[in-house]
Protein backbone atom coordinates (compact mmCIF):
# COMPACT_ATOMS: atom_id res chain seq x y z
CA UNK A 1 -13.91 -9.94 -21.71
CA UNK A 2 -14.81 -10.93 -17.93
CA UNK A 3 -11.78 -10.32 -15.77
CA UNK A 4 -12.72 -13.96 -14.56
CA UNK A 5 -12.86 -16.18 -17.92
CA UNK A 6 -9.79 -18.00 -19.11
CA UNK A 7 -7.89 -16.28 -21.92
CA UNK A 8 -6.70 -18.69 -24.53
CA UNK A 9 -4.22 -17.97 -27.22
CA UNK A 10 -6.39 -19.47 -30.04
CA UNK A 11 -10.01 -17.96 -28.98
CA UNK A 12 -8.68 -14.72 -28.08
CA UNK A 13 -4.91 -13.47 -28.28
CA UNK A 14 -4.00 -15.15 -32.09
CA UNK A 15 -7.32 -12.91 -33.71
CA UNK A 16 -5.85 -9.72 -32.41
CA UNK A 17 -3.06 -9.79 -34.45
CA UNK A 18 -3.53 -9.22 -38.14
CA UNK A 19 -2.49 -10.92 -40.95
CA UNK A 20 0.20 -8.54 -42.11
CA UNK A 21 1.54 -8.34 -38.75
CA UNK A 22 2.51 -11.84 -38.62
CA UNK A 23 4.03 -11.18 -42.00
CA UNK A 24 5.97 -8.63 -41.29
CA UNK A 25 6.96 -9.82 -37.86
CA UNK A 26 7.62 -13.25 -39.38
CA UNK A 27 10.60 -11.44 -41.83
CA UNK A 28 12.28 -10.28 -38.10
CA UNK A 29 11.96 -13.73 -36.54
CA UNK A 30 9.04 -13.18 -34.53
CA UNK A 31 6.77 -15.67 -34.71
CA UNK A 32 3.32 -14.36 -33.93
CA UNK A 33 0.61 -17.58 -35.09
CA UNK A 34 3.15 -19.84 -33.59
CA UNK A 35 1.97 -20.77 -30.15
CA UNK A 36 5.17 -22.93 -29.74
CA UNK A 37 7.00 -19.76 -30.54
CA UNK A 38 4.76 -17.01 -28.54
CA UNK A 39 4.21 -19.26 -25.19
CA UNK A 40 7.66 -18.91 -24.30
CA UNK A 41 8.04 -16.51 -21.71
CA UNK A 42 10.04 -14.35 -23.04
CA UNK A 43 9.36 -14.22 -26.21
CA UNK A 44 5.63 -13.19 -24.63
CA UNK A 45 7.13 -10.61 -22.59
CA UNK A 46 9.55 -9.22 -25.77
CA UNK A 47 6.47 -8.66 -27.98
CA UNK A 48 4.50 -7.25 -24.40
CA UNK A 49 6.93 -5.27 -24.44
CA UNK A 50 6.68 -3.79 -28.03
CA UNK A 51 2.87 -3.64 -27.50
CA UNK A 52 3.04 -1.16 -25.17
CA UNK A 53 6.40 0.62 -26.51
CA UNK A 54 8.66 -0.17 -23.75
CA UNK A 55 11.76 1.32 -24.67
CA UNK A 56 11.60 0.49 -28.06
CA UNK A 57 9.59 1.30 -31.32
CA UNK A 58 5.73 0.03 -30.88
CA UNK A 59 4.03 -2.50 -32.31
CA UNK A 60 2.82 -3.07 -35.01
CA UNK A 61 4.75 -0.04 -37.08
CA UNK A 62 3.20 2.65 -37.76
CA UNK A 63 0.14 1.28 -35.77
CA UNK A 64 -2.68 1.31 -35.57
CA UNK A 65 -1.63 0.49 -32.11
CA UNK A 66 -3.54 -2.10 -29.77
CA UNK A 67 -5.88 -0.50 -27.44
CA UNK A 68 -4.89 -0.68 -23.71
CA UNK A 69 -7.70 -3.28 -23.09
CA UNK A 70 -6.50 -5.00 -25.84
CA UNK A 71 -2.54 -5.18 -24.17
CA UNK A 72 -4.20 -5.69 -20.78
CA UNK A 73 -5.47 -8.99 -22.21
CA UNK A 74 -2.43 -10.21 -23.64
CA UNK A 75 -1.10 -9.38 -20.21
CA UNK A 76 -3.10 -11.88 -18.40
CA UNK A 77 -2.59 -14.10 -20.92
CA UNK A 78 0.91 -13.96 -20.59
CA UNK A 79 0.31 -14.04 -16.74
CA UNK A 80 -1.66 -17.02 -16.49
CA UNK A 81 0.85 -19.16 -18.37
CA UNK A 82 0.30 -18.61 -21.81
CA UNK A 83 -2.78 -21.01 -22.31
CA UNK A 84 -3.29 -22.47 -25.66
């Protein structure tokens, strides 16, 4: 994706995560097809954070793990406010 077009949570952040992720994330509270839920700041940032394995077991367990282009464009997301 151009470095320059909007990232949107529907159009391009909610398809990268599968449909037993939100499952299983769902059981621990996390709320991963809730844009209410994921636009918060830092609930963004917690599951950046477990993206990418910062300090804490990756996401989603036992992978397969997002590729960094893939975390990079959650990270603008998350960086340009969280668009829906």
């Amino acid at each position: 994706m151009p470095e320059d077009k909007p990232v949107s949570f529907a159009a391009d952040i909610r398809p990268l995560f599968r449909d037993i992720d939100v499952e299983h994330m769902r059981d621990l509270g996390v709320l991963l097809d809730d844009y209410a839920y994921i636009s918060e700041r830092a609930n963004a940032d917690n599951v950046l954070a477990a993206l990418k394995g910062d300090g804490q077991t990756q996401m989603p367990p036992h992978g397969p793990y997002w590729s960094v282009e893939q975390i990079a464009l959650f990270s603008r997301w998350v960086d340009a406010g969280c668009p829906p």
